[in-house]
N, C-alpha and C. Protein backbone atom coordinates (compact mmCIF):
# COMPACT_ATOMS: atom_id res chain seq x y z
N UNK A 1 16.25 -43.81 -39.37
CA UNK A 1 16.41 -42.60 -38.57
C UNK A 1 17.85 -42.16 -38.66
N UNK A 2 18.10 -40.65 -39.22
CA UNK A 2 19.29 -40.43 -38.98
C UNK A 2 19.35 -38.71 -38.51
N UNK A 3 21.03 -38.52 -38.69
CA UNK A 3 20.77 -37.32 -38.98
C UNK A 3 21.92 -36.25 -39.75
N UNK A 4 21.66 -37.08 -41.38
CA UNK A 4 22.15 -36.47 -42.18
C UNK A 4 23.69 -36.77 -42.59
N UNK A 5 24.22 -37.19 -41.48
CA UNK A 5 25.39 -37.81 -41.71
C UNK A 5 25.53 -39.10 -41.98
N UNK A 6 24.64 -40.08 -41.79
CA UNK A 6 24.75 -41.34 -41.79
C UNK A 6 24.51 -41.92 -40.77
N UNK A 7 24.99 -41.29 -39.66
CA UNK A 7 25.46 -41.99 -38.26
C UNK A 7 24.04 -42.63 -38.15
N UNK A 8 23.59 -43.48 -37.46
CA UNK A 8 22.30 -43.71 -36.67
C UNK A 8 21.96 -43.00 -34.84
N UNK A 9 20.75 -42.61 -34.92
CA UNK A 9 20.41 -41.76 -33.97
C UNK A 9 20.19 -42.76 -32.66
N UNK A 10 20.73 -42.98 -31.49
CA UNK A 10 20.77 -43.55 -30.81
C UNK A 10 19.12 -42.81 -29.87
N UNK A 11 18.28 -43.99 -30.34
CA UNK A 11 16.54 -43.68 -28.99
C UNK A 11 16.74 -43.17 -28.26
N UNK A 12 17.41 -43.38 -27.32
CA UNK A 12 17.41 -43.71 -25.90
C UNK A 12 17.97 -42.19 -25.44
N UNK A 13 19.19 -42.20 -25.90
CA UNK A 13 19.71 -40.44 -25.53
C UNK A 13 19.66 -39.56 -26.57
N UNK A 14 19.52 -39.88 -27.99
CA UNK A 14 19.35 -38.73 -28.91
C UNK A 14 20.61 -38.72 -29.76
N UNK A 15 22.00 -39.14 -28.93
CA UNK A 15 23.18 -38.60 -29.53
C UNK A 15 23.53 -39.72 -30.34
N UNK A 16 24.11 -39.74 -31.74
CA UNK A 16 24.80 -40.70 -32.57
C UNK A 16 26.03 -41.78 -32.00
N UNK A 17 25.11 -43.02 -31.84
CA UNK A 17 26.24 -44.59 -31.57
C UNK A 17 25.20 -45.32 -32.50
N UNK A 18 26.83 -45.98 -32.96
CA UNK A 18 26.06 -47.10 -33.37
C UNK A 18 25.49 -48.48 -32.17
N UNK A 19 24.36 -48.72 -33.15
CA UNK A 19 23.33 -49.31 -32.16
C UNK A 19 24.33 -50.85 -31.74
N UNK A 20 25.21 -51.12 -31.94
CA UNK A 20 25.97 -52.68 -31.74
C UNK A 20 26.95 -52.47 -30.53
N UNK A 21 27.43 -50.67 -30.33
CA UNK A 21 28.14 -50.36 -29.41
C UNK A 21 27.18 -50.61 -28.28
N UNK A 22 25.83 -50.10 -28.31
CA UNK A 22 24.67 -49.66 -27.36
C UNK A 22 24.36 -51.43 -26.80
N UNK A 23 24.48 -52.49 -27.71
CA UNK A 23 24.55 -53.46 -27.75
C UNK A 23 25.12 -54.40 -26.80
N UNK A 24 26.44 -54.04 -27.37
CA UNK A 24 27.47 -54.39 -26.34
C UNK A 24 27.84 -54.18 -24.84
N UNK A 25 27.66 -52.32 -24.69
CA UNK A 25 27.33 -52.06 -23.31
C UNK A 25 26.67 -52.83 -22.67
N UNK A 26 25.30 -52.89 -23.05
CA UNK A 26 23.96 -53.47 -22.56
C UNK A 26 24.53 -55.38 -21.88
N UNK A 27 25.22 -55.74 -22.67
CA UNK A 27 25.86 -57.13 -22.92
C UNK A 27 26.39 -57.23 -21.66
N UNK A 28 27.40 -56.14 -21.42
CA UNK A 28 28.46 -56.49 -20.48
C UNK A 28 28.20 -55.95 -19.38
N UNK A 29 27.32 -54.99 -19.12
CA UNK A 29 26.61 -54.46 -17.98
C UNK A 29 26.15 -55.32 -17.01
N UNK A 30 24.92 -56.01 -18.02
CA UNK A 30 23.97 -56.84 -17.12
C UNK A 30 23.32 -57.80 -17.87
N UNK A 31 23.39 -57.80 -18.75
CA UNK A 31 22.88 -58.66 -19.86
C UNK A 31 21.46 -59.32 -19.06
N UNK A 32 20.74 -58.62 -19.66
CA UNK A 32 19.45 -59.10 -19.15
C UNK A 32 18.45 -59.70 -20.38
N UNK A 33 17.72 -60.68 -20.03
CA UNK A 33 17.03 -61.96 -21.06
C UNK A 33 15.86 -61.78 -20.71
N UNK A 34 14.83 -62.00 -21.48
CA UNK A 34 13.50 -62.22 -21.27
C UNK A 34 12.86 -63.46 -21.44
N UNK A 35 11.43 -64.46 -20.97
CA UNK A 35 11.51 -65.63 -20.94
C UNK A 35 10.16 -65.18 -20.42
N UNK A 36 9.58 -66.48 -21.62
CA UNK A 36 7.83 -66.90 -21.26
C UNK A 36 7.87 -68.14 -21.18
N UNK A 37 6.51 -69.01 -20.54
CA UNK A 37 6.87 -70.24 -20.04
C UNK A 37 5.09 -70.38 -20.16
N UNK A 38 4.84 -71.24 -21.46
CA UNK A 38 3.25 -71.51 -21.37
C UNK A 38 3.36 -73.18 -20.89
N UNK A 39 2.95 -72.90 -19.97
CA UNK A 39 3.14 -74.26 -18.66
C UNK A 39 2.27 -75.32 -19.19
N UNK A 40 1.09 -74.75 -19.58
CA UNK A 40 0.28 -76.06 -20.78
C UNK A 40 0.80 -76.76 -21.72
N UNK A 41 1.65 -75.96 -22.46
CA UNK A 41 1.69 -76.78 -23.27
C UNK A 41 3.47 -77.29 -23.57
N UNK A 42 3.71 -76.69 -21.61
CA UNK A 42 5.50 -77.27 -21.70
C UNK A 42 6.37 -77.12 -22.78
N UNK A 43 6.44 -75.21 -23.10
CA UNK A 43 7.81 -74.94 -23.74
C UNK A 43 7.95 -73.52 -23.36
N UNK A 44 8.78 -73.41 -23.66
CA UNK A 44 9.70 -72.10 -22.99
C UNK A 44 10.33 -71.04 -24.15
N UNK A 45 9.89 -70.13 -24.46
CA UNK A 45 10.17 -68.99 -25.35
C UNK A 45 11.41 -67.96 -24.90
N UNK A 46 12.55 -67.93 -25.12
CA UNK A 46 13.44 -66.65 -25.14
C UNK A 46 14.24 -66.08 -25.92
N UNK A 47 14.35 -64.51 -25.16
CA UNK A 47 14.93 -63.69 -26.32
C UNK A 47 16.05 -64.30 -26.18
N UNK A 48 17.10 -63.79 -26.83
CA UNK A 48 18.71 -63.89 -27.45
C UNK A 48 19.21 -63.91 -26.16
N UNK A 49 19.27 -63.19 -25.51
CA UNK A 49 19.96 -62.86 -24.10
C UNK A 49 19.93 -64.42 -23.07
N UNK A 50 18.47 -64.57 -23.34
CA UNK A 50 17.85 -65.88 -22.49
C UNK A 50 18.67 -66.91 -23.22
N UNK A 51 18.10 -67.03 -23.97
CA UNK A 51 18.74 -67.86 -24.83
C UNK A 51 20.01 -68.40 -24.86
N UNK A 52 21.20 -67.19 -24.68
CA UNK A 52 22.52 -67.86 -25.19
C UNK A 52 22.96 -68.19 -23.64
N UNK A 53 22.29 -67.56 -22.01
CA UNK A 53 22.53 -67.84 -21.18
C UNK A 53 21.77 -69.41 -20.10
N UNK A 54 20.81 -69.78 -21.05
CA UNK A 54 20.09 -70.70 -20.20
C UNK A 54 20.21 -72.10 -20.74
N UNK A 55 20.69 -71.78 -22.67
CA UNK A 55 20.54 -73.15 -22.86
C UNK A 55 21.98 -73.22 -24.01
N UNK A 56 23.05 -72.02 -23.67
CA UNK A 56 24.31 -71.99 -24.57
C UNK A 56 23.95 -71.78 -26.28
N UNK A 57 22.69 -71.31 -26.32
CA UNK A 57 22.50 -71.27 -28.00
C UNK A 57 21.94 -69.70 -28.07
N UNK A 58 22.53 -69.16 -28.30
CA UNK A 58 21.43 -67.80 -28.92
C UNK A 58 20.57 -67.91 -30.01
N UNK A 59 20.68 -69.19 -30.65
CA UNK A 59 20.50 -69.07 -32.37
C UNK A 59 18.52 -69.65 -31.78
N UNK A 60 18.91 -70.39 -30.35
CA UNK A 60 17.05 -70.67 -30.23
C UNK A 60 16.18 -69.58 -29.63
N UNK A 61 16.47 -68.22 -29.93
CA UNK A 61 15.65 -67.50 -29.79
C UNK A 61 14.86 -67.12 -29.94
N UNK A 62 13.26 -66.90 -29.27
CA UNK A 62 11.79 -66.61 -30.14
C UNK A 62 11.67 -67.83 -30.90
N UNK A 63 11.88 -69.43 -30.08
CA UNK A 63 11.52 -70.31 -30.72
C UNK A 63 11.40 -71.36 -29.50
N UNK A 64 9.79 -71.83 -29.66
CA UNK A 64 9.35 -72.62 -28.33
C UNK A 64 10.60 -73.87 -28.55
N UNK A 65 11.00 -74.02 -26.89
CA UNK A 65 11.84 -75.50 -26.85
C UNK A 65 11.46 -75.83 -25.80
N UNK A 66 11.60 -76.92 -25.48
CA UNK A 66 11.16 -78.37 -24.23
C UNK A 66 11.76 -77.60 -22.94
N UNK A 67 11.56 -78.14 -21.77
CA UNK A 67 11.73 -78.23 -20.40
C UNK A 67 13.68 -78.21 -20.52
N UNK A 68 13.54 -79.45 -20.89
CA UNK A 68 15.07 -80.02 -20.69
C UNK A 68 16.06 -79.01 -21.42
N UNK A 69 16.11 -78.55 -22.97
CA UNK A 69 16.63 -77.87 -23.28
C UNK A 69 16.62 -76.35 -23.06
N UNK A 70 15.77 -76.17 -22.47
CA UNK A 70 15.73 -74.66 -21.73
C UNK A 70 16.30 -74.56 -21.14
N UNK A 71 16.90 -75.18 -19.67
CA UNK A 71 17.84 -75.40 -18.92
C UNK A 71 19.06 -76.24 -18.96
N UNK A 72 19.25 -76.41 -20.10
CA UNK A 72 20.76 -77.38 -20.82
C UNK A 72 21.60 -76.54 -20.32
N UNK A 73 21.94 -75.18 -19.63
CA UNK A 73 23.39 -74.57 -19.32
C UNK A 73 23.16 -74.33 -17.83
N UNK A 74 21.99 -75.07 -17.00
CA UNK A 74 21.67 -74.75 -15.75
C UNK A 74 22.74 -75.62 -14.74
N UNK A 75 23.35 -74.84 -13.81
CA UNK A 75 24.87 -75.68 -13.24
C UNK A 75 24.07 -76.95 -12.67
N UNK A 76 24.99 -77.86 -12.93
CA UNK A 76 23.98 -79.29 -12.39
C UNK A 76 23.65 -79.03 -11.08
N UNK A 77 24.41 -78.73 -10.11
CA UNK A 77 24.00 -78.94 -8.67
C UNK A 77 23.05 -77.69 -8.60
N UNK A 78 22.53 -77.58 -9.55
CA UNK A 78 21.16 -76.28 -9.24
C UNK A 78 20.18 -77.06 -10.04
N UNK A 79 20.32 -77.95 -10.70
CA UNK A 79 18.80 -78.31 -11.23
C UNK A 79 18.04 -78.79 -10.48
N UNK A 80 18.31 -79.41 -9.44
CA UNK A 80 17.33 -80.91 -8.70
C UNK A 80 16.40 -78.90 -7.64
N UNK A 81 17.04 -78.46 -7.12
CA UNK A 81 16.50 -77.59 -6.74
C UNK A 81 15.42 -76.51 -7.43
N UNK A 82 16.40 -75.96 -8.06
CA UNK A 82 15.50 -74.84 -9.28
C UNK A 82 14.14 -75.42 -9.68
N UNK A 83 14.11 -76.76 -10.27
CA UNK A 83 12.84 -77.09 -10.77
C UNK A 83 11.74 -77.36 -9.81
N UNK A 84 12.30 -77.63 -8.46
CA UNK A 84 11.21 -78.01 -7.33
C UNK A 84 10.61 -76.78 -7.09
N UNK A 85 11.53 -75.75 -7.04
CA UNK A 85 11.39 -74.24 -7.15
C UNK A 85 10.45 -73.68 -7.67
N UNK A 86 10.64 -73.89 -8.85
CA UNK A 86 9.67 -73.17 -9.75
C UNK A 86 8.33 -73.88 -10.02
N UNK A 87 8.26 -75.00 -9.62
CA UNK A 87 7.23 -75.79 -9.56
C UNK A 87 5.86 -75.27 -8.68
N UNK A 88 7.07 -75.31 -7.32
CA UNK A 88 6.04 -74.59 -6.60
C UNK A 88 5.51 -73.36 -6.75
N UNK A 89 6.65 -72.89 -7.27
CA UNK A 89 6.19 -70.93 -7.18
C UNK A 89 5.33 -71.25 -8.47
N UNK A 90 4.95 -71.45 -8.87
CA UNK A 90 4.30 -71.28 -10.27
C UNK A 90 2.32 -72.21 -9.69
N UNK A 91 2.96 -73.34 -9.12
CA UNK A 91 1.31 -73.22 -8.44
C UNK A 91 1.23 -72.42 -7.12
N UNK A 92 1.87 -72.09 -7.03
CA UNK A 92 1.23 -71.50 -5.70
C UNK A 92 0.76 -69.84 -6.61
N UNK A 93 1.38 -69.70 -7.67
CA UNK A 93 1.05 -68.26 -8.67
C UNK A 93 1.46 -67.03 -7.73
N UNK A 94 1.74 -66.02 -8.59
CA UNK A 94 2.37 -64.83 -8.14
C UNK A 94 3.88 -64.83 -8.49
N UNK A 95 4.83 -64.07 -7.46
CA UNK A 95 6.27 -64.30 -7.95
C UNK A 95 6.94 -65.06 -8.10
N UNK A 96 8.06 -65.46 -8.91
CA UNK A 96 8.75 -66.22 -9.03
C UNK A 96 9.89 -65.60 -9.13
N UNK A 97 10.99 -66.22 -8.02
CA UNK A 97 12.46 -65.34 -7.90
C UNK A 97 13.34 -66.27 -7.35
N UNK A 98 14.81 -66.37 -8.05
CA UNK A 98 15.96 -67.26 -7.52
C UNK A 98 16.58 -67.04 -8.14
N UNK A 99 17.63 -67.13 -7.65
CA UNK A 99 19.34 -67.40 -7.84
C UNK A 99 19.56 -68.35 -7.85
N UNK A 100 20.40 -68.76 -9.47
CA UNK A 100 21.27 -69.62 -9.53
C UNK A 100 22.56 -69.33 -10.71
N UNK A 101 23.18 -70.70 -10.89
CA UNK A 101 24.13 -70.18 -11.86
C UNK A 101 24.01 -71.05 -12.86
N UNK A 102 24.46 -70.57 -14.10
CA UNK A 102 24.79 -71.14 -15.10
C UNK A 102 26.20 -71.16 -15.55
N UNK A 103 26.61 -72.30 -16.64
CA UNK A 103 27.95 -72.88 -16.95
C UNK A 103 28.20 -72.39 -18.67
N UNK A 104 28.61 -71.64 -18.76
CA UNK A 104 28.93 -71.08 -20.40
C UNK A 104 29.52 -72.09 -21.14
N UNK A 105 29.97 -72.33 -22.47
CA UNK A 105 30.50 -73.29 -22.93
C UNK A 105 31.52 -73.34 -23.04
N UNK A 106 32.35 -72.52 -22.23
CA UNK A 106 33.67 -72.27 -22.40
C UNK A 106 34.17 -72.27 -20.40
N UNK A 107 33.52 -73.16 -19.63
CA UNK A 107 33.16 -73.21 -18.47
C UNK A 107 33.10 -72.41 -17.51
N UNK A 108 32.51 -70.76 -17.93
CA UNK A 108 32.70 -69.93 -17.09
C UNK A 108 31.51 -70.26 -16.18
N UNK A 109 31.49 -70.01 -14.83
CA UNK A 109 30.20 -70.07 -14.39
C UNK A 109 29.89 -68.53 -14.14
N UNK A 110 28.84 -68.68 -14.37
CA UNK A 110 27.85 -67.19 -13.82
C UNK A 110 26.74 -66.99 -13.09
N UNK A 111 26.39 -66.13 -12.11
CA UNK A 111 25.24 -66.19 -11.20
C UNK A 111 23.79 -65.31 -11.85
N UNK A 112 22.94 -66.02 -12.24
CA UNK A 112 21.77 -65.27 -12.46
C UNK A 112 20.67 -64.81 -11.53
N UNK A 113 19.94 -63.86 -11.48
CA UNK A 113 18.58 -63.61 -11.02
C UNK A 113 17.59 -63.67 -11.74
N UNK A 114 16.79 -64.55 -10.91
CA UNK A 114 15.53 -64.56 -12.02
C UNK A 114 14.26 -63.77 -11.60
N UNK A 115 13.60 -62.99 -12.04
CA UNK A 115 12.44 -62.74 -11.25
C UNK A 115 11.35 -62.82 -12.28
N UNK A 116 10.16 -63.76 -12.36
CA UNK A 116 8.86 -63.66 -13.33
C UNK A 116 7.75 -63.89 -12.11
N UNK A 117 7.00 -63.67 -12.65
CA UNK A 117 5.53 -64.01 -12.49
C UNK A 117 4.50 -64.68 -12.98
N UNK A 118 4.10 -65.69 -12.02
CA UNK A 118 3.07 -66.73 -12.56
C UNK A 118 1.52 -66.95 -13.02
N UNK A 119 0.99 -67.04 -14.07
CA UNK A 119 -0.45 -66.75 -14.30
C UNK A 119 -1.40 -67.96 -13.90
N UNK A 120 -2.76 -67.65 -13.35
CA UNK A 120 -3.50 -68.98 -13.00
C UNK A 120 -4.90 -68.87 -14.22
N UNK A 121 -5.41 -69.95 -14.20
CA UNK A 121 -6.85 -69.38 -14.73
C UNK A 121 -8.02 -69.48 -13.89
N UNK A 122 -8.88 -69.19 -14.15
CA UNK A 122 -10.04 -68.74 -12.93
C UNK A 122 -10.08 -69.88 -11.84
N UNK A 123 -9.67 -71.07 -12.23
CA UNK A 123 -10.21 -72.60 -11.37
C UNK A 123 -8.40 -72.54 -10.79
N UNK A 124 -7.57 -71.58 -10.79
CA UNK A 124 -6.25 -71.67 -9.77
C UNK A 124 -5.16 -72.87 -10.71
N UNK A 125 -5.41 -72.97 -11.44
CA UNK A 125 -4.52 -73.72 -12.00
C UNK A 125 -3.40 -72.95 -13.11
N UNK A 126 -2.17 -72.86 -13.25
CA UNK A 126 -1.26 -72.42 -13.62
C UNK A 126 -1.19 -72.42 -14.85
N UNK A 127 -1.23 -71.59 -16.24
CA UNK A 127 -1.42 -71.02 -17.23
C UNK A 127 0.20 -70.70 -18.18
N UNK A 128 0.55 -69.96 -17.55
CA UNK A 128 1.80 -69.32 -17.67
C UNK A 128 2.58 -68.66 -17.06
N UNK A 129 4.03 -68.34 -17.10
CA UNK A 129 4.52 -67.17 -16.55
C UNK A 129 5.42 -66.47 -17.43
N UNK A 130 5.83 -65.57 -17.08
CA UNK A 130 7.27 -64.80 -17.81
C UNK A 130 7.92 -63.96 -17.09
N UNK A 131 9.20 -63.89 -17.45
CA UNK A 131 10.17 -62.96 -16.50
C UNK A 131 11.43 -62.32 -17.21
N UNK A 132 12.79 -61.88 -16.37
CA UNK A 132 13.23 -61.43 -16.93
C UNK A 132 14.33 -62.52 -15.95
N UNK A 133 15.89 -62.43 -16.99
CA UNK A 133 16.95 -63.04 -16.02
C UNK A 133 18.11 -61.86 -16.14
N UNK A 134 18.64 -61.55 -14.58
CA UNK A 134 19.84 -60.81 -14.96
C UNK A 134 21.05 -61.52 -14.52
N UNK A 135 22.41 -60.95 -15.13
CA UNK A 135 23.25 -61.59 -14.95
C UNK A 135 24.21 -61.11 -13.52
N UNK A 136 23.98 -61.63 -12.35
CA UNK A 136 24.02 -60.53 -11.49
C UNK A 136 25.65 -61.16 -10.75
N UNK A 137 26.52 -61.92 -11.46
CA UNK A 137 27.68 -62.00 -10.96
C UNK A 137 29.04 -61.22 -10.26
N UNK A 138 28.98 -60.06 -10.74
CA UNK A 138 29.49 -59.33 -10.27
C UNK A 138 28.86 -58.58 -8.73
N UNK A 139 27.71 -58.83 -9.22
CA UNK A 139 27.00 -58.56 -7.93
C UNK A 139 27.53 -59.40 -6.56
N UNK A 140 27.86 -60.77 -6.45
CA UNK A 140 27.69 -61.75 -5.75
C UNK A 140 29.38 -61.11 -5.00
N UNK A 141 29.00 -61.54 -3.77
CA UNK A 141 30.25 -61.78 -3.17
C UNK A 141 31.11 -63.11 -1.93
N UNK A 142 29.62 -63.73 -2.10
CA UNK A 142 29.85 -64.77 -1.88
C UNK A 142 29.24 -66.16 -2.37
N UNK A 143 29.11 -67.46 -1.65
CA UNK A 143 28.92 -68.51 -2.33
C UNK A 143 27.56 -69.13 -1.66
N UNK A 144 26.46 -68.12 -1.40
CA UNK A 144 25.28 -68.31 -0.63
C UNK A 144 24.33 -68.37 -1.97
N UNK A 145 23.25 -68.62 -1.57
CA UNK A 145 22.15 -68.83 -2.55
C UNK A 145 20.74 -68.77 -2.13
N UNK A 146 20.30 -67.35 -1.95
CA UNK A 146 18.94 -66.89 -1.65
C UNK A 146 17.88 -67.36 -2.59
N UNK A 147 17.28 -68.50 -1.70
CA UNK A 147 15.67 -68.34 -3.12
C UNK A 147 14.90 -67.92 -2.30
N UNK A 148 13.97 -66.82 -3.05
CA UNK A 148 13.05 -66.24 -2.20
C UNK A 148 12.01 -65.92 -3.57
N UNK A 149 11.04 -65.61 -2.60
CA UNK A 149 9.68 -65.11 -3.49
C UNK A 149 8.41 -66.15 -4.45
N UNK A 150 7.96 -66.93 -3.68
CA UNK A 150 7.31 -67.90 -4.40
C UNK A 150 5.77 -67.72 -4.00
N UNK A 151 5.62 -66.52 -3.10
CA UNK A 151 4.65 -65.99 -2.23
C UNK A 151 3.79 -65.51 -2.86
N UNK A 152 2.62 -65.30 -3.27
CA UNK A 152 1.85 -64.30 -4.00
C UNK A 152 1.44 -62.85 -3.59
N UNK A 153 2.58 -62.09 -3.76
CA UNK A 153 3.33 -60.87 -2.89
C UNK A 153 2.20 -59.78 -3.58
N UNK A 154 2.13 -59.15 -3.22
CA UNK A 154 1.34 -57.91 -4.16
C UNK A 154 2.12 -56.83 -4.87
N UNK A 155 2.11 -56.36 -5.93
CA UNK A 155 2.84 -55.81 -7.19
C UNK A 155 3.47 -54.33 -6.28
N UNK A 156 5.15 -54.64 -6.22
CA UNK A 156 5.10 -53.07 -6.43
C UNK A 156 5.26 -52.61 -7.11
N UNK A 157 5.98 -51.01 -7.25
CA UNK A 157 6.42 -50.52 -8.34
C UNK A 157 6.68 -50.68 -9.51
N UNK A 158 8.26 -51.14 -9.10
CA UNK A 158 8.98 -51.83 -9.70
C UNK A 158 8.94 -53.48 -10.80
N UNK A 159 7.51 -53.78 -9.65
CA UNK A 159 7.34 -55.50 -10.29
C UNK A 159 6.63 -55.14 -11.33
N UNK A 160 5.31 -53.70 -11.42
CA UNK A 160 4.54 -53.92 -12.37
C UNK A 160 4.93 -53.25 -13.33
N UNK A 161 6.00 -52.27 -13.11
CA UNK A 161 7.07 -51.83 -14.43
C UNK A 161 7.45 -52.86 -15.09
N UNK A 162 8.35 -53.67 -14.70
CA UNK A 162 8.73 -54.79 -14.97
C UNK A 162 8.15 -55.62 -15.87
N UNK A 163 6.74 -55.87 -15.19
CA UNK A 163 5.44 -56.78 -16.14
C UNK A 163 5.45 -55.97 -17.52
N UNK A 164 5.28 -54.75 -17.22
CA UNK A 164 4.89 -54.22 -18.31
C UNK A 164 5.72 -54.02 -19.73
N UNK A 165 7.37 -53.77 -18.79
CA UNK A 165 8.34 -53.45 -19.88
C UNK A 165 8.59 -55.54 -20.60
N UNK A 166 7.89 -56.25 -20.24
CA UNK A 166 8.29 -57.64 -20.52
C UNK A 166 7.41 -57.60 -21.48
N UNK A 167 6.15 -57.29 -21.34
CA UNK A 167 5.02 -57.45 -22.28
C UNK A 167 5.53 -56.51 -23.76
N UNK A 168 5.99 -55.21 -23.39
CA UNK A 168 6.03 -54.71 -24.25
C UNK A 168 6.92 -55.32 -24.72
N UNK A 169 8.39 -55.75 -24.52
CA UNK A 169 9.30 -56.74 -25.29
C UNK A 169 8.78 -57.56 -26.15
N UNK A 170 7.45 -58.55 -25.78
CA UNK A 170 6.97 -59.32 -26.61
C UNK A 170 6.05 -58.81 -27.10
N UNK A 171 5.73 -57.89 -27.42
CA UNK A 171 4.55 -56.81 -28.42
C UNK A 171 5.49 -56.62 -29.52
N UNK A 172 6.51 -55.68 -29.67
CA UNK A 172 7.14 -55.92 -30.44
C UNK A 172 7.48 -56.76 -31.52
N UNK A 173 7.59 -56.64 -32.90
CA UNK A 173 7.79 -57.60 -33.83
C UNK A 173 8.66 -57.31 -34.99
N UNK A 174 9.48 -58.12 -35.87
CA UNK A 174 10.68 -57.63 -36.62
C UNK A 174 10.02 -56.29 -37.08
N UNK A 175 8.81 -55.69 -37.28
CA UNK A 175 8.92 -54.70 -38.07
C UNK A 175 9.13 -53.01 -37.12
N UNK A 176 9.53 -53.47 -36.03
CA UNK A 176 9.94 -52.49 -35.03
C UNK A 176 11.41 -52.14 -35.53
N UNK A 177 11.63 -50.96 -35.35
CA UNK A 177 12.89 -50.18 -35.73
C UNK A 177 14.16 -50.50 -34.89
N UNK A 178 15.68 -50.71 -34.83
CA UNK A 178 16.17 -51.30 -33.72
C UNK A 178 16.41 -50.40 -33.03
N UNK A 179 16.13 -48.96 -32.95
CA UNK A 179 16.40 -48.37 -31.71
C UNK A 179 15.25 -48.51 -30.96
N UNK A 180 13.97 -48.96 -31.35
CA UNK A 180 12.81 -49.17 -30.50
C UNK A 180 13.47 -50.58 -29.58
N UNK A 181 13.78 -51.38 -30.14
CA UNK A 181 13.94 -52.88 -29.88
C UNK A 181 15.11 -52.44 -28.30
N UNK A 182 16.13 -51.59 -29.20
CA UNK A 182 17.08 -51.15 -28.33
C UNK A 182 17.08 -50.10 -26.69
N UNK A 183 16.07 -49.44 -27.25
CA UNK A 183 15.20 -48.62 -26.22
C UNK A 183 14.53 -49.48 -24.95
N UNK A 184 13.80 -50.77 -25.19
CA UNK A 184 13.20 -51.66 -24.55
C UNK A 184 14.59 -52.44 -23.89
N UNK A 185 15.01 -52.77 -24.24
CA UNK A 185 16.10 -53.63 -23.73
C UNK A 185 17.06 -52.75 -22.69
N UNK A 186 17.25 -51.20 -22.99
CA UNK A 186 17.92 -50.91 -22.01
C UNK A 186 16.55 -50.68 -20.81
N UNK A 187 15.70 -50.24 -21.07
CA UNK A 187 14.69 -50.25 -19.78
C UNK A 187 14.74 -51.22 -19.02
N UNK A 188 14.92 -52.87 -19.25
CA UNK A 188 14.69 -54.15 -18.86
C UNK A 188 15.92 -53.96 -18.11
N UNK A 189 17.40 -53.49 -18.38
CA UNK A 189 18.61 -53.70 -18.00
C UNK A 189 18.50 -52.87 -16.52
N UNK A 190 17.85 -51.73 -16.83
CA UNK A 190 17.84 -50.76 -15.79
C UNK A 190 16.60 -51.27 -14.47
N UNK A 191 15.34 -51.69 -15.22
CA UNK A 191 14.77 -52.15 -14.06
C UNK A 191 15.14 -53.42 -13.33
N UNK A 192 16.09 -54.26 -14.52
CA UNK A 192 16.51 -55.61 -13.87
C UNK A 192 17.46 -55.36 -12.50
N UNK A 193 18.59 -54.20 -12.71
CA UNK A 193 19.40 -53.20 -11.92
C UNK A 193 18.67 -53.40 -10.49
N UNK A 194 17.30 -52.30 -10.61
CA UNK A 194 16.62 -51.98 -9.37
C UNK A 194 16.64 -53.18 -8.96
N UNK A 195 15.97 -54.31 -9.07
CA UNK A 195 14.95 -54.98 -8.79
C UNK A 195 15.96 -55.77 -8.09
N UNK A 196 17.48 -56.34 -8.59
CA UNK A 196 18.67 -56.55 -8.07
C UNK A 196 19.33 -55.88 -6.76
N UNK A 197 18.73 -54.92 -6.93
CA UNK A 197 19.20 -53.86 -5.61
C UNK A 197 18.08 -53.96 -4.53
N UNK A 198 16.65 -53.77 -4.59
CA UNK A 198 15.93 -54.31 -4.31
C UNK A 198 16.17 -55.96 -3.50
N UNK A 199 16.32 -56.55 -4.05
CA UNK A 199 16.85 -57.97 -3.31
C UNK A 199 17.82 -57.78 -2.51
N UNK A 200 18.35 -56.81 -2.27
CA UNK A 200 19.41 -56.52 -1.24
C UNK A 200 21.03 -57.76 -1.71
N UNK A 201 20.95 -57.65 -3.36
CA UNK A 201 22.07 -57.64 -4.18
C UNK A 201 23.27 -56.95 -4.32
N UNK A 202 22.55 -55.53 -4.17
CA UNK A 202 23.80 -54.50 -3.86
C UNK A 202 24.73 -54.42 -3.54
């Protein structure tokens, strides 16, 4: 896609950037990750974003890995919690939402939000989930730690946008164009935004 000059046509607004600038914004904004979790068969799928924030590797992206290495950058004094966490929220099915932080490899810490949703199969037993993580540090202004949402809440707006813009992330496949790829990712950034504000993050 161009237009005539070379430049590449930026999806999203029409006007010529290159797509690595659009990239980068997106990066430093909010950097938001996507993440599936097929609970059967205990491994954990994420994009790049997920990836370089949950387990310090971007390079394991869109490639199933174990329990343990999914959470290799999870701050220690958040693991013994997080996993009881998600344990539950995931049988009890419906949302899944918490704050915690992660440790970069260069020891920055950072505060994430997580919000997914948990799948059962007909007999109530837990299947899968997927979600999105944002990086909501700047957000934070203090040293509290809300976990909430393990409830099987009913969908609003926002949650089933959400579902949907996740699914479509993983519909997607290399032979998608990168302003499509790029188009999806800022939607995720923007609903990750709400959904942050929403939590009374703001």
């Amino acid at each position: 896609m161009g237009d005539g000059s070379g430049a590449p046509i930026n999806a999203i607004d029409g006007f010529s950037e290159p797509l690595d600038r659009l990239r980068a914004a997106l990066d430093a904004s909010c950097v938001v990750g996507t993440w599936d979790w097929d609970i059967v068969g205990g491994t954990m799928m994420y994009d790049a974003g997920a990836a370089r924030l949950l387990t310090g590797d971007a390079s394991l992206a869109d490639t199933r890995i174990g329990s343990l290495q999914a959470i290799a950058a999870v701050h220690p004094d958040d693991h013994p919690w997080l996993l009881d966490h998600v344990q539950q929220a995931v049988q009890a099915g419906g949302l899944v939402l918490a704050e915690y932080r992660v440790v970069a490899r260069d020891g920055a810490v950072r505060w994430l939000l997580n919000r997914g949703r948990a799948f059962q199969d007909p007999f109530g037993r837990p299947v899968r989930a997927s979600g999105i993580i944002i990086d909501i540090t700047e957000l934070r202004e203090d040293g509290e730690r809300p976990v909430v949402g393990s409830e099987a809440t009913p969908l609003d707006s926002l949650s089933r946008a959400a579902d949907l813009a996740i699914a479509l992330k993983r519909t997607l496949d290399d032979d998608a164009s990168a302003e499509i790829h790029a188009a999806v990712d800022r939607l995720l950034m923007c609903l990750g935004r709400a959904i942050a504000r929403e939590s009374g993050l703001h």
